[in-house]
Protein backbone atom coordinates (compact mmCIF):
# COMPACT_ATOMS: atom_id res chain seq x y z
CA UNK A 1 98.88 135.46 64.23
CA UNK A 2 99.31 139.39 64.25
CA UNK A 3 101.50 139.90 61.32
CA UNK A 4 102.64 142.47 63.54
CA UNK A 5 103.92 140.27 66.44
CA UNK A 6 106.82 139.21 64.10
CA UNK A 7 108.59 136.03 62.48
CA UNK A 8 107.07 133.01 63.30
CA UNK A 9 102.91 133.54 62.47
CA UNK A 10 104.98 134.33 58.77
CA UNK A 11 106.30 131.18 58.70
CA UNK A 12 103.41 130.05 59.02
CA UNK A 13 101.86 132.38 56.41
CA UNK A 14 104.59 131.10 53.77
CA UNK A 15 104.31 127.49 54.37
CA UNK A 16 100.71 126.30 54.39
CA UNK A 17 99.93 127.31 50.82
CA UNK A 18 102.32 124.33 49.81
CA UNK A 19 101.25 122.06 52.46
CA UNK A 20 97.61 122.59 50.97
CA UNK A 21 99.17 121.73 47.59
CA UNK A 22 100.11 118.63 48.91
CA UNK A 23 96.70 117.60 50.41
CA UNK A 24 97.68 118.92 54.22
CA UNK A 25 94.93 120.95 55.78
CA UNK A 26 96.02 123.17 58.66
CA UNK A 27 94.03 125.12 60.58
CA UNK A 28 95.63 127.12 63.62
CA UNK A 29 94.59 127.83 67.05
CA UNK A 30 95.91 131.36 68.72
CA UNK A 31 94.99 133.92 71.75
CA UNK A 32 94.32 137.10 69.77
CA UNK A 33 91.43 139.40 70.03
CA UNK A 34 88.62 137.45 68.62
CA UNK A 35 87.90 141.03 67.22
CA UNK A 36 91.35 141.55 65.87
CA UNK A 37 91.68 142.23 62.29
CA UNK A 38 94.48 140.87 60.48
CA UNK A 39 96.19 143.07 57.79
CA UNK A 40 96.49 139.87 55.57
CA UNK A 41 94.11 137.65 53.57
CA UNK A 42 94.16 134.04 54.93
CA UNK A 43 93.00 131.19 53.60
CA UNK A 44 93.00 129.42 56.23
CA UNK A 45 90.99 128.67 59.20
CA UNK A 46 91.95 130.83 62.18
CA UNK A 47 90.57 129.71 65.78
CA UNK A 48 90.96 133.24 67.91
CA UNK A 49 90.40 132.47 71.88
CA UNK A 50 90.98 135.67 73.12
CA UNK A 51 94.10 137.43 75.21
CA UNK A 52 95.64 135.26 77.72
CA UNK A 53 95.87 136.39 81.50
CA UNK A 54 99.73 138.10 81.79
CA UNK A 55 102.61 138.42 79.65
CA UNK A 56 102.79 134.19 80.23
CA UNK A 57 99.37 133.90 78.44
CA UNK A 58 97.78 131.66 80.72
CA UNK A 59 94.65 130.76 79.25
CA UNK A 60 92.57 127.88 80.70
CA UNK A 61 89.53 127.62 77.87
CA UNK A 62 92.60 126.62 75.53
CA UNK A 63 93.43 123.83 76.76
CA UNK A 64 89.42 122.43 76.95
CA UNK A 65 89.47 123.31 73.51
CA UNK A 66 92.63 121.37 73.03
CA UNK A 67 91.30 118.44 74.53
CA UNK A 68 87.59 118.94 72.19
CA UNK A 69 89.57 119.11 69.19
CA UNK A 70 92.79 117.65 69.18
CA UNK A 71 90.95 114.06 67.98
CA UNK A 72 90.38 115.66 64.88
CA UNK A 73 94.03 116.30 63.50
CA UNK A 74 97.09 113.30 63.13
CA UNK A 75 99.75 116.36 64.10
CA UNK A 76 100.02 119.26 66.08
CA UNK A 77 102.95 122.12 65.53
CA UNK A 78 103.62 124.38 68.32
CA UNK A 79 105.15 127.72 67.64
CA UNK A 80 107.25 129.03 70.19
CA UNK A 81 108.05 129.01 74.01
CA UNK A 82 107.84 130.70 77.20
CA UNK A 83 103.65 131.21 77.26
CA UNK A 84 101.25 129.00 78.07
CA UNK A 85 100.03 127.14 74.63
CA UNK A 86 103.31 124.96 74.56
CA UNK A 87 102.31 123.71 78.26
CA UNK A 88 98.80 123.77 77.26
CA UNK A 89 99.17 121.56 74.60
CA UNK A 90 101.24 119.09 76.73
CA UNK A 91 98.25 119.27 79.58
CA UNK A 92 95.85 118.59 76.93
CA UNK A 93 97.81 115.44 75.71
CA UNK A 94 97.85 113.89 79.01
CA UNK A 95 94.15 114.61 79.82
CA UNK A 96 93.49 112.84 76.41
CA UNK A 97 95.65 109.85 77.15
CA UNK A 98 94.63 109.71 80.69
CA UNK A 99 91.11 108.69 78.74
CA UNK A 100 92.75 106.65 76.17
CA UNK A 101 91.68 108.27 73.37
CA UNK A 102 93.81 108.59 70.34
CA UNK A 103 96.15 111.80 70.07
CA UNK A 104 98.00 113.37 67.47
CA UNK A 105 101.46 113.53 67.10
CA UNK A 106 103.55 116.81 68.54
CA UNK A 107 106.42 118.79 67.32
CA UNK A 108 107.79 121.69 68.82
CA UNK A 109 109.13 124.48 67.00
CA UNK A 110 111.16 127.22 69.59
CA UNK A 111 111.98 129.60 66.60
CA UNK A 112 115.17 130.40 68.50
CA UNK A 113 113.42 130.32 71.51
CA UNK A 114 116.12 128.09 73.37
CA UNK A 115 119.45 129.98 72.02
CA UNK A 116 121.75 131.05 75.18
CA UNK A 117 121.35 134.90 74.34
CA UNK A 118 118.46 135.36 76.07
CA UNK A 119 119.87 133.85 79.48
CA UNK A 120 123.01 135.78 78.61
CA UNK A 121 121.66 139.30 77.55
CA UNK A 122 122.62 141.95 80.52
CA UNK A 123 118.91 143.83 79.63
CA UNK A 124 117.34 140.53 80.37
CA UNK A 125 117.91 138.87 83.72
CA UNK A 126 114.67 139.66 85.11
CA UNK A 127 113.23 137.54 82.17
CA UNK A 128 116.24 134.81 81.96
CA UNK A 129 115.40 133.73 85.65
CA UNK A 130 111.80 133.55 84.83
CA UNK A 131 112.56 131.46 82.04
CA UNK A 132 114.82 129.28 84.18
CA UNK A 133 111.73 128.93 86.67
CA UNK A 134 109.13 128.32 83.94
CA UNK A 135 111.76 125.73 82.16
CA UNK A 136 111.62 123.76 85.32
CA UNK A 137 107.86 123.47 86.31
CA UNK A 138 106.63 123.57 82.76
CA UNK A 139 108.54 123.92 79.60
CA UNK A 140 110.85 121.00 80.11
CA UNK A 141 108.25 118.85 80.37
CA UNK A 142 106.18 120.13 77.51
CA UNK A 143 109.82 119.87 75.34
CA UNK A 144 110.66 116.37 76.94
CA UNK A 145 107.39 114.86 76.12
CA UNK A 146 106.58 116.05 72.53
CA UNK A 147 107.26 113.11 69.73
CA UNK A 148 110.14 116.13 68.63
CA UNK A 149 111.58 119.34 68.79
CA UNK A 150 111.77 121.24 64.80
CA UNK A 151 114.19 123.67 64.23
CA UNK A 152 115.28 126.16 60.99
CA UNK A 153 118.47 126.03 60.80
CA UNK A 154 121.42 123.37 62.25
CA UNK A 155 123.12 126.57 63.82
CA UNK A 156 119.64 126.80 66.42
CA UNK A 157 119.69 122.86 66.69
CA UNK A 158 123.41 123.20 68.29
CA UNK A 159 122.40 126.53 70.41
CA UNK A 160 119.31 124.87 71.46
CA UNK A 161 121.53 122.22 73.83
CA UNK A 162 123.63 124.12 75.45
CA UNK A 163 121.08 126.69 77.66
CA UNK A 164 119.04 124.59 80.23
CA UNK A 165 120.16 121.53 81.97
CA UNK A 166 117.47 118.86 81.88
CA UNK A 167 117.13 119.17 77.69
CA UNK A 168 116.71 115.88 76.63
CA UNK A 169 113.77 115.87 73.95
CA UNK A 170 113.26 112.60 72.07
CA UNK A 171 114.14 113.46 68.46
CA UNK A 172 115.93 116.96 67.47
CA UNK A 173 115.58 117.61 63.37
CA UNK A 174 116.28 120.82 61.50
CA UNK A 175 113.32 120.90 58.71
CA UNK A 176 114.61 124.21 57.60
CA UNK A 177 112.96 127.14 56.76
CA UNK A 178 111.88 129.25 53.79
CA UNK A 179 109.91 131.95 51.98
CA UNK A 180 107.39 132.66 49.06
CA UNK A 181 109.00 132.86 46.15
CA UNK A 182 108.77 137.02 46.06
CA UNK A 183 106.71 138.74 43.44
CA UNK A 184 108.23 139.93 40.36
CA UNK A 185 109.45 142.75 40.26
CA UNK A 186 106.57 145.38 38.82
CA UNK A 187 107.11 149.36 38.74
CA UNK A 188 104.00 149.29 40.95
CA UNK A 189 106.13 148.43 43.76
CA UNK A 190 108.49 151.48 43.52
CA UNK A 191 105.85 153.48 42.91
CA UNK A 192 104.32 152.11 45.83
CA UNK A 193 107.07 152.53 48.24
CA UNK A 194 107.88 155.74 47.01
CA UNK A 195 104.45 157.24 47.88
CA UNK A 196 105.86 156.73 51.69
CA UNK A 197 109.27 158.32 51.08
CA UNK A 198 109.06 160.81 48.62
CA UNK A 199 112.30 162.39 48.92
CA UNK A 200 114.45 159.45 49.05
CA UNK A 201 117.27 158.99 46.62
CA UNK A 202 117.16 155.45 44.64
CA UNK A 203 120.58 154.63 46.15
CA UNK A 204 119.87 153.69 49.72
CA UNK A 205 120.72 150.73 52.34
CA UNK A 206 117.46 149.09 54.01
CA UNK A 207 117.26 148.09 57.50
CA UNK A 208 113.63 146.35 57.28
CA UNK A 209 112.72 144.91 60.73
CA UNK A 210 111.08 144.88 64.36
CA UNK A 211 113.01 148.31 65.69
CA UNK A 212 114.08 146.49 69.01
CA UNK A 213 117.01 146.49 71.00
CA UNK A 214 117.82 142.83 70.09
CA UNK A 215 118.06 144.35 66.38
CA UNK A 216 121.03 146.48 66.53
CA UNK A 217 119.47 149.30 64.87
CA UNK A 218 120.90 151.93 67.61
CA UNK A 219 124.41 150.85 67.09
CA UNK A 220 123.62 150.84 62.61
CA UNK A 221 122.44 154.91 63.13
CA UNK A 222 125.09 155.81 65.34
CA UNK A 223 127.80 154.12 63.18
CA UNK A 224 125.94 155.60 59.46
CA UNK A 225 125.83 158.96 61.25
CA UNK A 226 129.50 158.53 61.67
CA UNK A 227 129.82 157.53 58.02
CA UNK A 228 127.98 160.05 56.56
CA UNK A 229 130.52 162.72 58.77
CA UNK A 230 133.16 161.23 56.75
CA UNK A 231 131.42 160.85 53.34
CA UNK A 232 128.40 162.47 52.77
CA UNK A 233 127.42 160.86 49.03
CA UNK A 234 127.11 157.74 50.59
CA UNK A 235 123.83 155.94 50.51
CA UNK A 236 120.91 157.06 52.34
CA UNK A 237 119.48 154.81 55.21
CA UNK A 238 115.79 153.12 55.42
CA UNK A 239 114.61 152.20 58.89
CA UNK A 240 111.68 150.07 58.11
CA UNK A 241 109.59 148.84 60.85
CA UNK A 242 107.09 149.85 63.22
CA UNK A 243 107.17 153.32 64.96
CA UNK A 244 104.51 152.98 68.15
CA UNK A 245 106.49 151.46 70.77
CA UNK A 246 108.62 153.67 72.73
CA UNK A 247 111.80 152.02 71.99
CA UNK A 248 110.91 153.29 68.51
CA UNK A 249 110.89 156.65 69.42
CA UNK A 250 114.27 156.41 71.17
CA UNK A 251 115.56 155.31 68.03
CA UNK A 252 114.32 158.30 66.67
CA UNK A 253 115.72 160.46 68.62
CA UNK A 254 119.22 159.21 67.93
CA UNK A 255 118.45 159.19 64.10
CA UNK A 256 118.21 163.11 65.49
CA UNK A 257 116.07 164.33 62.61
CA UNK A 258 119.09 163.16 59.95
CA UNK A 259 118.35 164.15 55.96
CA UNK A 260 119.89 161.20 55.09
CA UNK A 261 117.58 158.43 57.45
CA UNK A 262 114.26 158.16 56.99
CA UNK A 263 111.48 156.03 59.06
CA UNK A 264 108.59 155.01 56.67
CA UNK A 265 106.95 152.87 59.19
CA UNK A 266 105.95 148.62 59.18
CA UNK A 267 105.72 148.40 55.29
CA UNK A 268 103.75 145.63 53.47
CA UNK A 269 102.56 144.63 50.33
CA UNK A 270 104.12 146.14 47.43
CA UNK A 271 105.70 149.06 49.33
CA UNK A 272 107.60 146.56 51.14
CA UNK A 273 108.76 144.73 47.84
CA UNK A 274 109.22 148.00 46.70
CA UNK A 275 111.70 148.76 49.61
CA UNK A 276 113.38 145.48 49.13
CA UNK A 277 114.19 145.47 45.09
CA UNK A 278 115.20 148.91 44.87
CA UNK A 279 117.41 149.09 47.96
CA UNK A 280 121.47 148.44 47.19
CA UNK A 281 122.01 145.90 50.09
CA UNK A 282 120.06 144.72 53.01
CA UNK A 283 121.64 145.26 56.69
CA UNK A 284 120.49 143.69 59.95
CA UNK A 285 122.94 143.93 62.71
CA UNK A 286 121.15 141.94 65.79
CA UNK A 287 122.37 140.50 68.70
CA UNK A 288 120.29 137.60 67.83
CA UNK A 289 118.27 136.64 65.37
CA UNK A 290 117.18 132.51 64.47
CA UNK A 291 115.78 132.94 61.07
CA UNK A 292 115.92 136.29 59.51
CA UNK A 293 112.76 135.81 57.69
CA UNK A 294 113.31 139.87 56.05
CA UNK A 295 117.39 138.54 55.30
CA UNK A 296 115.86 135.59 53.56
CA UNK A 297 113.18 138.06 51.65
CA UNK A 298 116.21 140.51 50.27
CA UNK A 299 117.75 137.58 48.86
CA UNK A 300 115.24 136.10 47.14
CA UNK A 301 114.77 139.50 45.49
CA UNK A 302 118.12 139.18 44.39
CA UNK A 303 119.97 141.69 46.78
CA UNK A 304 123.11 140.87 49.32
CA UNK A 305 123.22 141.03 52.83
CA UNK A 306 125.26 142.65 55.18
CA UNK A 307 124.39 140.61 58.69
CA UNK A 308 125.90 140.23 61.77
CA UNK A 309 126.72 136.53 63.20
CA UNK A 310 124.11 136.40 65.33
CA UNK A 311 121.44 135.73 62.30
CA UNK A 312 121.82 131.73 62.01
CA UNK A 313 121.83 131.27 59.08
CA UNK A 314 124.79 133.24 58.02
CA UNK A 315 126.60 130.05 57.91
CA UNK A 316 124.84 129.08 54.44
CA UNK A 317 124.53 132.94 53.25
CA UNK A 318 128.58 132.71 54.00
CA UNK A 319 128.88 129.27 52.13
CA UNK A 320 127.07 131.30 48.70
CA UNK A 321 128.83 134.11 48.76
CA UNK A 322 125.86 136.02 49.58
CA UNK A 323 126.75 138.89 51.52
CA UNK A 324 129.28 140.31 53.93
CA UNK A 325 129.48 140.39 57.82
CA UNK A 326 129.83 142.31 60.75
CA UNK A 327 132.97 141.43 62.71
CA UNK A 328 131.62 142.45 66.29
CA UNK A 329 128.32 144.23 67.66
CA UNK A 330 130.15 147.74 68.06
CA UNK A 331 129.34 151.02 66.69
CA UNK A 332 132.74 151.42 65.29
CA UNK A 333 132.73 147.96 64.10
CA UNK A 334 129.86 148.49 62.07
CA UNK A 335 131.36 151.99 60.59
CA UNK A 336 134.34 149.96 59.72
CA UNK A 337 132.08 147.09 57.74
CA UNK A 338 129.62 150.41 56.26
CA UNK A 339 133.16 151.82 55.23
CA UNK A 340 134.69 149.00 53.41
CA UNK A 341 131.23 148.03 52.07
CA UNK A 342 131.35 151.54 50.02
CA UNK A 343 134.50 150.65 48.60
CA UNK A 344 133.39 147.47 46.83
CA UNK A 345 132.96 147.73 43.20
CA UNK A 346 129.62 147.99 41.64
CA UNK A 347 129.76 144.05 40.32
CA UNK A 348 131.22 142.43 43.49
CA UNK A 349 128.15 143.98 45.16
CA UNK A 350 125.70 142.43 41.90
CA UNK A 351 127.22 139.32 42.18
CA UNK A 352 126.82 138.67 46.08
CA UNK A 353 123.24 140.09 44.78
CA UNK A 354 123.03 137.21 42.50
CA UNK A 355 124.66 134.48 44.93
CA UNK A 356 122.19 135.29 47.53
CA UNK A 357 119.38 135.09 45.01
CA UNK A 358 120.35 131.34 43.45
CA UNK A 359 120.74 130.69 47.32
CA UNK A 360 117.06 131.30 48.13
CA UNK A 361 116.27 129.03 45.63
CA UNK A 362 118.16 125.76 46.48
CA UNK A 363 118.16 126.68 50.82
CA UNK A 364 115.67 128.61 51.88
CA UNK A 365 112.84 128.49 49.33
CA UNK A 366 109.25 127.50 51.30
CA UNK A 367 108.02 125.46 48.57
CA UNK A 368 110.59 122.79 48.87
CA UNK A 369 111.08 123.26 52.82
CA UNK A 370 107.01 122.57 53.30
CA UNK A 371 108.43 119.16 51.57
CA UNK A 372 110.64 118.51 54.12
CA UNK A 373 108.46 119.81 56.68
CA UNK A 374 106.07 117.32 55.81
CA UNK A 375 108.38 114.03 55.42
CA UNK A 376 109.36 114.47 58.98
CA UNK A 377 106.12 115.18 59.78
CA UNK A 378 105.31 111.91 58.50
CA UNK A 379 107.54 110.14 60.00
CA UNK A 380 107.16 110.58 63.67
């Protein structure tokens, strides 16, 4: 539930306030640091185990506790795959039925977990065949079993089916996905932001993200670096995200000190609304990417999107008129798409701005997704 870790512990951040509102009490079980300090105020109970025993997380007091405590809920949700709490929730099932006691219902939520790319991706065949062993002995089962699998989007339903052989989970039901409705805007927010990037110009493209190699970020510098060689007044280039890993660094490096690209760091809070409502478009080229909870989070604050395929929702940011696309994963593809993005007049740009904003609303907008969320909930 380290904001830190990424997407899917803020999903669950932006959806429980409404399921409260609706009478739904959550609570949520994870293996952080007992003594781990979120950066986030939570109103919500948080059971903290402690760290898991290798990168799979095996963790043998969860699944007692599973089996202690599972009596007192009528669903479970499990977020993600590939580490033990999916499997431990599925041993803990069994141990309770093997008793006959009464247990909740299950739905599993992969978060793009299952999409091909990651048995695909040359950097990760080490990983893709330990996936393929840990689908067989345990993650099929734990997928098989549960009462259904949840997904965000139809685009990672359809992915989901074609990676593993053996697939065959009982119910498969996109529920969608969404966000808080974003602050308004305040002058707080700029002020904010601009406390971390003083010498920034207020024209400027924001790449707000994990800086990973599935994001694409290495390919976005060395095509803007390009772009700026050609035309120097165009907009300067945010790399938001966090700068202690070392991939970070390398990403750094190719930046190569630039005037014109500038690292803040992980923003949150109003320096990261800040980022997002004064930036001129929002650009995330990754190789893959389910949700795009950041893409989603530009919108609503009324700003396009310039994406790459691989974020699966572009379907329905396409379908609004929301934003533009890159054609392939290249460096010079993506100069190409920065290129004919500067030529677009000021209002064509507004009015994708305003498409992907009245998109939020009706798609991707938490409050009514927590509905959905909990009608198929329900009816398991």
């Amino acid at each position: 539930m380290d904001p830190r870790s990424g997407g899917p512990c803020q999903g669950i951040r932006n959806s429980l306030p409404y399921l409260e509102a609706m009478n739904v009490s959550n609570e949520v079980v994870c293996l952080d640091d007992p003594s781990l300090d979120y950066p986030t105020k939570d109103n919500f109970k948080i059971y903290k185990l402690g760290i898991g025993k290798t990168g799979y997380q095996y963790h043998p007091r969860l699944v007692n506790w599973l089996v202690q405590n599972l009596g007192n809920y009528s669903h479970v949700i499990v977020h993600g795959l590939w580490q033990f709490p999916n499997y431990g929730v599925y041993k803990a099932i069994e141990k309770l039925r093997a008793k006959g006691e009464s247990i909740p219902k299950v739905a599993s939520m992969p978060h793009g977990m299952l999409d091909p790319y990651f048995q695909k991706a040359e950097d990760r065949r080490i990983k893709a065949i330990r996936n393929e062993v840990v689908w067989r002995f345990t993650e099929k089962k734990a997928i098989n079993n549960a009462d259904a699998i949840f997904f965000t989007c139809e685009e990672e339903l359809k992915l989901a089916r074609t990676t593993f052989k053996g697939y065959e989970p009982k119910r498969e039901i996109n529920v969608g996905y969404g966000i808080q409705k974003p602050p308004k805007f305040r002058e707080e927010f700029s002020i904010a932001f601009g406390k971390r990037l003083p010498n920034l110009q207020n024209n400027y493209w924001l790449f707000l993200s994990r800086i990973h190699p599935k994001k694409g970020v290495d390919l976005l510098i060395k095509a803007y670096k390009e772009s700026v060689q050609e035309n120097s007044s165009i907009p300067d280039l945010v790399i938001a995200g966090p700068l202690n890993s070392s991939y970070a660094k390398e990403i750094q490096k190719i930046a190569g000190g630039h005037s014109k690209i500038h690292f803040p760091g992980m923003l949150v809070g109003e320096e990261k609304w800040g980022a997002l409502y004064n930036c001129e478009t929002f650009i995330l080229p990754s190789h893959q990417e389910n949700f795009g909870i950041a893409v989603v989070e530009a919108m609503a604050c009324g700003k396009p999107v310039l994406i790459s395929k691989n974020v699966n929702i572009w379907r329905e940011i396409s379908e609004i008129k929301g934003g533009w696309f890159f054609k392939d994963l290249t460096a010079a593809s993506i100069y190409n798409s920065l290129k004919e993005f500067t030529l677009k007049p000021k209002e064509q740009i507004e009015a994708a701005g305003a498409n992907a904003q009245t998109g939020f609303q009706r798609l991707f907008n938490a409050e009514k997704q927590s509905e959905v969320l909990l009608r198929e909930l329900q009816e398991l």
